[in-house]
Structures are given as C-alpha cells and as structure tokens.
Protein backbone atom coordinates (compact mmCIF):
# COMPACT_ATOMS: atom_id res chain seq x y z
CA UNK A 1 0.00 0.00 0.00
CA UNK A 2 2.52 2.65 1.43
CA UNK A 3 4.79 1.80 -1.88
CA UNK A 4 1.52 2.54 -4.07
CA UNK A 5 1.20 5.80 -2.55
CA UNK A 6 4.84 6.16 -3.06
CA UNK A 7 4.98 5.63 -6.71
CA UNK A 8 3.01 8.71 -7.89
CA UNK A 9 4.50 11.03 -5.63
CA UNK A 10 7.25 12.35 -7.79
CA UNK A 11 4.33 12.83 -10.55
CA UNK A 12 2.01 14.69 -8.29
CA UNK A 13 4.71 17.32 -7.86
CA UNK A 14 4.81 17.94 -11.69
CA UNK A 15 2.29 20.15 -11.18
CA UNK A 16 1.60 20.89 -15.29
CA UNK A 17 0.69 17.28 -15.10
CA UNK A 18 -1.65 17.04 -12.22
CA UNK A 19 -3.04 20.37 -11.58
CA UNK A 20 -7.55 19.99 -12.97
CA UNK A 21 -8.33 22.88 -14.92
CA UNK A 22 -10.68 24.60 -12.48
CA UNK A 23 -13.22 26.95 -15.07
CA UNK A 24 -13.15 23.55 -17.32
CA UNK A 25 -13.42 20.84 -14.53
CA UNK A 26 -16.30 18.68 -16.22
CA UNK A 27 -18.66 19.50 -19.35
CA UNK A 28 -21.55 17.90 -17.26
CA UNK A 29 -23.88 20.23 -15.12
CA UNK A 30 -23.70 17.87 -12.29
CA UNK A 31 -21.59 18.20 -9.39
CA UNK A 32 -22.58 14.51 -8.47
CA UNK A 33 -20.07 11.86 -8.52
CA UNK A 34 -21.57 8.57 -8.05
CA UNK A 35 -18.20 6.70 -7.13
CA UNK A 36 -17.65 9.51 -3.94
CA UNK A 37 -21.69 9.02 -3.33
CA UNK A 38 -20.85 5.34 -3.07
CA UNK A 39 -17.88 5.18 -1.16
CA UNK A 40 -19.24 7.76 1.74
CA UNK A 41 -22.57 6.15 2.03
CA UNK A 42 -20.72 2.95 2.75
CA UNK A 43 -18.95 4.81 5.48
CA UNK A 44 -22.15 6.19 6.54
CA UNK A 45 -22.25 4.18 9.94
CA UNK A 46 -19.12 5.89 10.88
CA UNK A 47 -20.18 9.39 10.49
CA UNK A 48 -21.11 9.91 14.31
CA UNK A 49 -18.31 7.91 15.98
CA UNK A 50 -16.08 10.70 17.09
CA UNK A 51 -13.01 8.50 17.76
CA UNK A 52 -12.90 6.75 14.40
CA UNK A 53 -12.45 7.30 10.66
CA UNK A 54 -13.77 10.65 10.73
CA UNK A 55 -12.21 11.82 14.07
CA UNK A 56 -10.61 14.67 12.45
CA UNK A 57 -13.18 16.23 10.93
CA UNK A 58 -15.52 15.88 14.04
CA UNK A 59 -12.67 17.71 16.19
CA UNK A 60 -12.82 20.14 13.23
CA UNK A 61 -16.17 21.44 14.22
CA UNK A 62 -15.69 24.03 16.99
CA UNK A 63 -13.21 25.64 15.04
CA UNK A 64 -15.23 25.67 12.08
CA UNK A 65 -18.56 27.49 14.38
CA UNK A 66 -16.14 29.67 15.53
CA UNK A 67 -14.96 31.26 12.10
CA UNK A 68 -18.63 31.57 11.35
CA UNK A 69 -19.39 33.31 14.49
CA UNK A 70 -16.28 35.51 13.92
CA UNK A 71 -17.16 36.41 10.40
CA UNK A 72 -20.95 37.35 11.55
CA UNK A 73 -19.79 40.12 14.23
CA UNK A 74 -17.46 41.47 11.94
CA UNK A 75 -20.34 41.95 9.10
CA UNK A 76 -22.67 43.76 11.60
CA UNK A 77 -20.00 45.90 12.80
CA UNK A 78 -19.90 46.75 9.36
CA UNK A 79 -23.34 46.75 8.26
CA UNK A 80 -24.62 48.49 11.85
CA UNK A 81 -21.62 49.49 13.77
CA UNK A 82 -19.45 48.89 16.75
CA UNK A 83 -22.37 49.09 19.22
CA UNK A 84 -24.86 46.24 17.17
CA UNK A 85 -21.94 44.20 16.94
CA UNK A 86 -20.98 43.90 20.94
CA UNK A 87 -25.24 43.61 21.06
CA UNK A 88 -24.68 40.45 19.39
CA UNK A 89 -21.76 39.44 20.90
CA UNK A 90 -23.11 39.39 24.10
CA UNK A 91 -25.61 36.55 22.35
CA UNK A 92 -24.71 33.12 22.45
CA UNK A 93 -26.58 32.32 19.39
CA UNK A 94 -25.67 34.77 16.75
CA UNK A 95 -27.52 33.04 14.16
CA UNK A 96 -31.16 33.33 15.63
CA UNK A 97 -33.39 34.01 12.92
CA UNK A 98 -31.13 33.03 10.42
CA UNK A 99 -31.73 30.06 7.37
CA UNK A 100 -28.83 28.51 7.39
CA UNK A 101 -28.12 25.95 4.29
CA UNK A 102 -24.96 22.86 5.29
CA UNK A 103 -24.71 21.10 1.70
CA UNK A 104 -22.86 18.01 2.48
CA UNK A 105 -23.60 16.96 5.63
CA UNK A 106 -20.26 16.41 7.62
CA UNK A 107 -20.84 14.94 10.94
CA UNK A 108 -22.45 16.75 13.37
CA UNK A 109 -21.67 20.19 11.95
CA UNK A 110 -25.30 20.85 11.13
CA UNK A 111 -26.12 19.80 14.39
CA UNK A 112 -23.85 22.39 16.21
CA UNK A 113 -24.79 25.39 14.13
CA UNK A 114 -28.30 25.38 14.95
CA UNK A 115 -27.73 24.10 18.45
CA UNK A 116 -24.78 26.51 19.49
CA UNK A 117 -25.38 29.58 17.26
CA UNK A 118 -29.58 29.43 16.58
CA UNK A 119 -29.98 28.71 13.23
CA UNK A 120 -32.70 27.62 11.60
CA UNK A 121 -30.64 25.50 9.42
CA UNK A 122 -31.36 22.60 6.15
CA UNK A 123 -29.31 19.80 5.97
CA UNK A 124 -28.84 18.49 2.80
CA UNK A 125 -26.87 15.44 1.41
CA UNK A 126 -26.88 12.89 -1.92
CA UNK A 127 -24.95 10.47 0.53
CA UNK A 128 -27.72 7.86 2.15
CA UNK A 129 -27.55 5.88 5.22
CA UNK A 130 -27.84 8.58 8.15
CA UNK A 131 -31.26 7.69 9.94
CA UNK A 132 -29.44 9.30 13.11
CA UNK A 133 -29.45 12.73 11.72
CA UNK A 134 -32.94 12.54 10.36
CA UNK A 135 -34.16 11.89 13.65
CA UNK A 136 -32.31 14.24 15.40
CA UNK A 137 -33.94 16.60 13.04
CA UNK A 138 -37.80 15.48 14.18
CA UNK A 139 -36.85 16.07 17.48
CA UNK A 140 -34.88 19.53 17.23
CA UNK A 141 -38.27 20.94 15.42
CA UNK A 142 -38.40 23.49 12.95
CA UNK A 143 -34.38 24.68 14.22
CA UNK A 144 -32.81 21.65 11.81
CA UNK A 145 -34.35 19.49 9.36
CA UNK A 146 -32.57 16.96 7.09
CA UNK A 147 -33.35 16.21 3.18
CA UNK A 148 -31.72 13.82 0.70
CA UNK A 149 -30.99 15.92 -2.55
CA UNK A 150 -28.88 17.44 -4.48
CA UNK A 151 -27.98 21.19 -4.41
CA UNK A 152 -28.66 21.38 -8.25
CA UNK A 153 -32.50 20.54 -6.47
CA UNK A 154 -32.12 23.31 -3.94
CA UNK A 155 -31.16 25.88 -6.44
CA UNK A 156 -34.88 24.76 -8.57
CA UNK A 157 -36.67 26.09 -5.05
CA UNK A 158 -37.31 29.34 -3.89
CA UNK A 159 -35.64 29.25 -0.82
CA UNK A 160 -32.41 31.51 -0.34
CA UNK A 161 -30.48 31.16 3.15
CA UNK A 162 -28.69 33.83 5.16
CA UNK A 163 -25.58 31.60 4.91
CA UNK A 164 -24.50 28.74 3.24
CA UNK A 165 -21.89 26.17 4.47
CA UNK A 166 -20.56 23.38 2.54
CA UNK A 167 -17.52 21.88 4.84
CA UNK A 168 -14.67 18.95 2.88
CA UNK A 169 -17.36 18.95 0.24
CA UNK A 170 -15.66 20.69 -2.93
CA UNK A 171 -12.93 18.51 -3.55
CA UNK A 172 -15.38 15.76 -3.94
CA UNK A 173 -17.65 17.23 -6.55
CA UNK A 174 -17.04 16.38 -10.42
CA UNK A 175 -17.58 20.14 -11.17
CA UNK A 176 -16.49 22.20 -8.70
CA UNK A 177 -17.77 25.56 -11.00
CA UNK A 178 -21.15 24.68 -10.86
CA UNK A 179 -20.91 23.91 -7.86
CA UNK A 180 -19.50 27.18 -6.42
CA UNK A 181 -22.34 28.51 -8.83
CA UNK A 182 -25.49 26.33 -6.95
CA UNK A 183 -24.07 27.31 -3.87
CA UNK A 184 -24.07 31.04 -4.28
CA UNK A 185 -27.33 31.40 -6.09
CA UNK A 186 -28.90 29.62 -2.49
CA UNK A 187 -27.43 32.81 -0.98
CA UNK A 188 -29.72 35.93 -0.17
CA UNK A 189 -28.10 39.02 -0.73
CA UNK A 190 -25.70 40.31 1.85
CA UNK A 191 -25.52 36.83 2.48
CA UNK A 192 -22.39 34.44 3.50
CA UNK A 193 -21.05 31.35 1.58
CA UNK A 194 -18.79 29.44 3.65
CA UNK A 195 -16.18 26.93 2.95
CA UNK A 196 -14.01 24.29 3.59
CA UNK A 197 -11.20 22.58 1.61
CA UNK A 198 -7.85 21.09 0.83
CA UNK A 199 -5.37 23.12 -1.06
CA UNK A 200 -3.79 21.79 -3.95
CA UNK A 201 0.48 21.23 -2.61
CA UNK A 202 3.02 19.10 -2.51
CA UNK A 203 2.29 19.32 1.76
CA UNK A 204 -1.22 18.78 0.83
CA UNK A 205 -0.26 15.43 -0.53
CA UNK A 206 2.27 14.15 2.04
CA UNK A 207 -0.62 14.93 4.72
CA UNK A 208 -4.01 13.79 4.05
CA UNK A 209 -3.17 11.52 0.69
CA UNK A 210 0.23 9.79 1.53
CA UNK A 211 0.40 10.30 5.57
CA UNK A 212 -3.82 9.87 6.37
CA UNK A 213 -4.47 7.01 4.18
CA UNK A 214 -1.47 5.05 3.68
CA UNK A 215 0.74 5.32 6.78
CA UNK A 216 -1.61 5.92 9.44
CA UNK A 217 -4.83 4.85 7.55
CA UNK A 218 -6.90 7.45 9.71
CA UNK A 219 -8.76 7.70 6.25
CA UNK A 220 -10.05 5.52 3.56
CA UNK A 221 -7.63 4.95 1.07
CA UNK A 222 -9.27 6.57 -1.96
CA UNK A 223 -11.28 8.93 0.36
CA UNK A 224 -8.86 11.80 -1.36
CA UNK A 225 -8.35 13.02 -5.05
CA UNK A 226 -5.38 15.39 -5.64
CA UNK A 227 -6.28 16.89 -8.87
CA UNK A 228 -9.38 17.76 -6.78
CA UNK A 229 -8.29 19.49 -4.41
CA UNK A 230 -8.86 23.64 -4.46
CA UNK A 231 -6.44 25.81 -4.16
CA UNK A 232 -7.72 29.12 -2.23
CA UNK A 233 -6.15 31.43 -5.28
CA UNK A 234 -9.23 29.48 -7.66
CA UNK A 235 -11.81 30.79 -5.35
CA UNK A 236 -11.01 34.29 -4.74
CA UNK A 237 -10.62 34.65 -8.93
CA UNK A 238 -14.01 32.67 -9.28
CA UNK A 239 -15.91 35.43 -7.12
CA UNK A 240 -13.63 38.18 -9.03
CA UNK A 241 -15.67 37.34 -11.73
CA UNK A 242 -19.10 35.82 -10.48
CA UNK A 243 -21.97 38.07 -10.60
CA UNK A 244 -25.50 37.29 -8.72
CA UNK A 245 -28.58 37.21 -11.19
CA UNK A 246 -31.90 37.94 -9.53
CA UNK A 247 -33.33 34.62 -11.13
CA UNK A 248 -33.57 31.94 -8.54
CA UNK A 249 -33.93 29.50 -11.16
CA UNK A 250 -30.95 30.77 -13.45
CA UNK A 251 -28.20 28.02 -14.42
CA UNK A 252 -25.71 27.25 -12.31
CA UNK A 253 -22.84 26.93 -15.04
CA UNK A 254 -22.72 29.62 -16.97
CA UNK A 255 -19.30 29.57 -17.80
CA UNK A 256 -18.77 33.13 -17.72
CA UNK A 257 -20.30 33.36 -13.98
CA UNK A 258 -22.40 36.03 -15.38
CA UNK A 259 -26.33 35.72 -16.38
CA UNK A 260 -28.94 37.47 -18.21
CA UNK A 261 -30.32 40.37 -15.83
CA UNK A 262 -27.18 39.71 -13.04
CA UNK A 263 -25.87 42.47 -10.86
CA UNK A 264 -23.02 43.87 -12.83
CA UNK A 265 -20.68 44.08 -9.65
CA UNK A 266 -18.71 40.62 -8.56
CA UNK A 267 -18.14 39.20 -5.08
CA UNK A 268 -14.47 40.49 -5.18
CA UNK A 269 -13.98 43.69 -6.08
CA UNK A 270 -10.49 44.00 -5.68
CA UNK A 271 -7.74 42.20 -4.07
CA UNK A 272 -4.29 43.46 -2.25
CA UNK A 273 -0.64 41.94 -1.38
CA UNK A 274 -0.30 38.41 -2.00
CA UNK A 275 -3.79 38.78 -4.30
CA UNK A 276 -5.33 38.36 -1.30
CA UNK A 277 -8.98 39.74 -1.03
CA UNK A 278 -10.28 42.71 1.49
CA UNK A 279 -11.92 41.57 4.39
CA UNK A 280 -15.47 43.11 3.95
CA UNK A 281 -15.78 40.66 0.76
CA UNK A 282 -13.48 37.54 1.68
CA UNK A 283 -11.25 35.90 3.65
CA UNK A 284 -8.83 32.48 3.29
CA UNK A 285 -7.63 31.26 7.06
CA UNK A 286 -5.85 28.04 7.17
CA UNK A 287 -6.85 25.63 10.21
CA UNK A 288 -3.53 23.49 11.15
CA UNK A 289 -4.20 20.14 13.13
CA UNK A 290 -2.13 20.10 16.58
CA UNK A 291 -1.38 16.21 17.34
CA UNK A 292 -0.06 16.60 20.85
CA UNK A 293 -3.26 18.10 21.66
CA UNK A 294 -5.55 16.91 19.42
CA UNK A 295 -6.81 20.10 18.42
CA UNK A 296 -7.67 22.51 15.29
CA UNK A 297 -6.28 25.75 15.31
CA UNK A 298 -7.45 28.60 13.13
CA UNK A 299 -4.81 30.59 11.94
CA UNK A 300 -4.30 34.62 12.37
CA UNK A 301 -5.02 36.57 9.23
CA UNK A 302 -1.14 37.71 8.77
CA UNK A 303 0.05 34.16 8.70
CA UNK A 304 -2.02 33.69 5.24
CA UNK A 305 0.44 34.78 2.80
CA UNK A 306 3.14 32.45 4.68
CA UNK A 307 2.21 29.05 4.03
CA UNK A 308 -1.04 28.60 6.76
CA UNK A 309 -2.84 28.14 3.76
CA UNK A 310 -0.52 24.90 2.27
CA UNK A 311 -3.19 22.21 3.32
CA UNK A 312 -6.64 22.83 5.22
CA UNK A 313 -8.46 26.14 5.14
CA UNK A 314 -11.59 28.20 5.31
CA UNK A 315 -12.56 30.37 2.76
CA UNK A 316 -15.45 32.85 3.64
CA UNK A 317 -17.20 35.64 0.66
CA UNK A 318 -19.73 37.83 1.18
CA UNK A 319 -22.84 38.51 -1.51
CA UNK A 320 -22.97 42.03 -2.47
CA UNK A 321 -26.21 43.30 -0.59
CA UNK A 322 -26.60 45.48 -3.68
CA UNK A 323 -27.19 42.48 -5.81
C-alpha cells in the first residue's frame, strides 16, 4: 500500500501534469459523482463515531462554528456598527433568525450550528444511510431538518439562506464551478457562503493523501483526489468574476459566472498583497491540526500569505447586498 502511494509522488509534484483545470473541470452540469456518493454512504455508519475514521473532521467542528461566528460580528459591525456588533456578541446564538443551508452533511456540523449559534438550518446530502441525523432533526423541530438531494435541487426552489456552508465537500464534486455557482445562487443578498477545503500542494499530498491514508490509515484509502483538491487562489478569482442574477432559477454553469439580468458588480472587487482579497468581501484562514493536543487551530489573518494556507483552510465571501 505505502509503496503505491509512493509511486506517484514524484508525478504529483509535476504540477503541469496534475493540476484539474478549475473553469473547465467537467462539461456535465452535475456536481454529483456517483463513485464519492458510493464510497461515503458505505462509510455512513461511521459518520457519528467521534473517535474513528472521521475523528478529524468531528474535532474540526468548533473551530469551524467559531470562524462563522467571527465572520458574523465582523459583518454587523460593518453593516450596523461597533455598538450592534458587541449587542450580538453578548448573544450566544448569533444566528437566531437566520436560514442557514450545510450542503454536504459532515458529521455533526449541522447539528452544532443550529444548536450553538440558533440557526434555523437545512441539511442536505446525496450520501444515504444517516437515519441518526434525520431523527435528530424530528426532534430539534423546525431549528434543523434533514433532506436527501442534491444542491442542483435546492437551487430549482425558492428558498435563499442567510448563509450557506458546505464543509470537505468541494474537492469531492465532479464540477467544482457549478458547484461554487449552486451554492451562491442559495445565498440571499448580503448573504455568507462558507467553505471548507484542501489546497492543492506538494504538503497537501504528504498529509491527508500519503500520511492519512497510507501510513496511518486514519482515512479511507481513496477517500482523497489530488487533482481535486482547491487551491484558495481558484476561489477568490471565481468570485472576481461571479456576478449574482436575480433569477432563482438561473443556471448554475454559466461559464462566464455572469447571467442574463445579473448584478453587474462581482463578489471580489479587488484584491491586495499576495492577491489576497479585502476583508469586507473575503477571507482564506488556514486551520492546522495540533497532534499533541488533538486540536484545530485557526490561523491569524497575517500568517495567510506564509504558508497557513498549504493544506486545510476556510474560505469565507460575502454577496454584495446590492445584488
């Protein structure tokens, strides 16, 4: 196994050779790929066992509720001002009120958002085999209810969502335009779309392909796709160029991210050192994984340019509220 994992490794590195072209990732207008459906819904009876396969990801959570928490008081202080935003603060559940959309369904992180921050929040999955989670939803009320579809599905409905989250979901997808596409058509304007992914890097590699799944088989073996993975320099030029159209129903690949009737300003307006976005529109903050500890930690904003961003991160935009 390890020397199978080996073997590519110099190829992987040749980056011309192994990099997916992200605006051409798939002809198809699905983002479904039946072989990832598969191979998660056969791990489905490990999704809520915190000390197994998905361990990680479950110790991911707080950190990942935390960013979105962050990200929230730092949009009202814009949007209202310092004195709306230590209001808030002073609220455990920031997101009361709020539809919040979690396309993906990653163990337990559903749960938390509309437990923790009051949320009113869809879960949505094309994985089967979670009976758990549909439960949980009956007896949590109208605060979290759980649906098997697609988010090509979501985007037919009416319903937009004050943020959408979509956590170790991209890199799975067949098309990870439309998907990007789906996702922020689902979000109302002055909205939040919320991320995370794997960057696309040699360290990348060594960590959750080679390391994860060969030598310490933590994961799957298969579970990860390079050429999948996202680097965060394809997002923030996706929403440079993405433009909201006022059509709930409008197609999620245009491959010019611009429709008939959409708002003629982007996401990103403009980026700074490092092509790094400003913070009113986005953000990219790598999470590292402390092993002595067995924590996440979400890295400081300044740390970005220098290499926090090599393997795991979270990726936030804003949707104009003009749009």
């Amino acid at each position: 196994m390890l020397s199978a994992a080996i073997r590519p490794t110099t190829r992987l590195l040749r980056f011309c050779q192994n990099i997916r072209c992200f605006k051409s990732a798939a002809a198809t207008s699905s983002t479904v790929n039946a072989a990832e459906i598969a191979h998660f819904s056969r791990l489905s009876s490990l999704w809520w066992d915190e000390q197994g396969e998905f361990s990680l990801l479950h110790q991911m959570n707080p950190v990942r509720v935390r960013y979105i928490r962050e990200k929230l008081l730092e949009a009202t202080c814009e949007d209202q001002g310092e004195d709306a935003r230590r209001e808030l603060e002073s609220k455990c559940a920031v997101l009361t009120g709020m539809d919040v959309l979690d396309v993906g369904l990653w163990r337990r992180f559903a749960l938390r958002v509309s437990l923790r921050l009051g949320a009113r929040t869809l879960a949505s999955t094309h994985a089967s085999g979670d009976p758990q989670l549909s439960s949980l939803g009956h007896s949590l009320g109208h605060s979290l209810e759980y649906r098997h579809t697609s988010i090509e599905q979501l985007v037919k409905e009416p319903k937009r969502f004050d943020a959408v989250c979509s956590m170790e979901v991209i890199e799975h997808v067949d098309n990870p335009v439309a998907f990007l596409s789906a996702c922020a058509q689902l979000v109302k304007p002055g909205g939040h779309l919320f991320l995370s992914t794997i960057a696309r890097t040699p360290l990348s590699y060594f960590l959750t392909i080679l390391a994860a799944e060969y030598v310490l088989r933590k994961v799957a073996v298969g579970t990860h796709t390079y050429s999948k993975f996202i680097n965060p320099s394809e997002l923030i030029s996706f929403f440079q160029t993405y433009r909201s159209s006022p059509s709930s129903s409008s197609n999620p690949t245009d491959s010019d991210h611009i429709g008939p009737g959409a708002s003629p300003r982007p996401w990103i307006t403009r980026t700074y050192a490092h092509g790094l976005p400003t913070r009113s529109e986005a953000e990219v903050r790598g999470i590292i994984y402390i092993p002595w500890s067995g924590e996440w930690k979400l890295m400081s904003r300044s740390s970005t340019p220098w290499g926090a961003v090599e393997c795991n991160y979270l990726f936030w935009v804003r949707r104009p509220l003009d749009s």
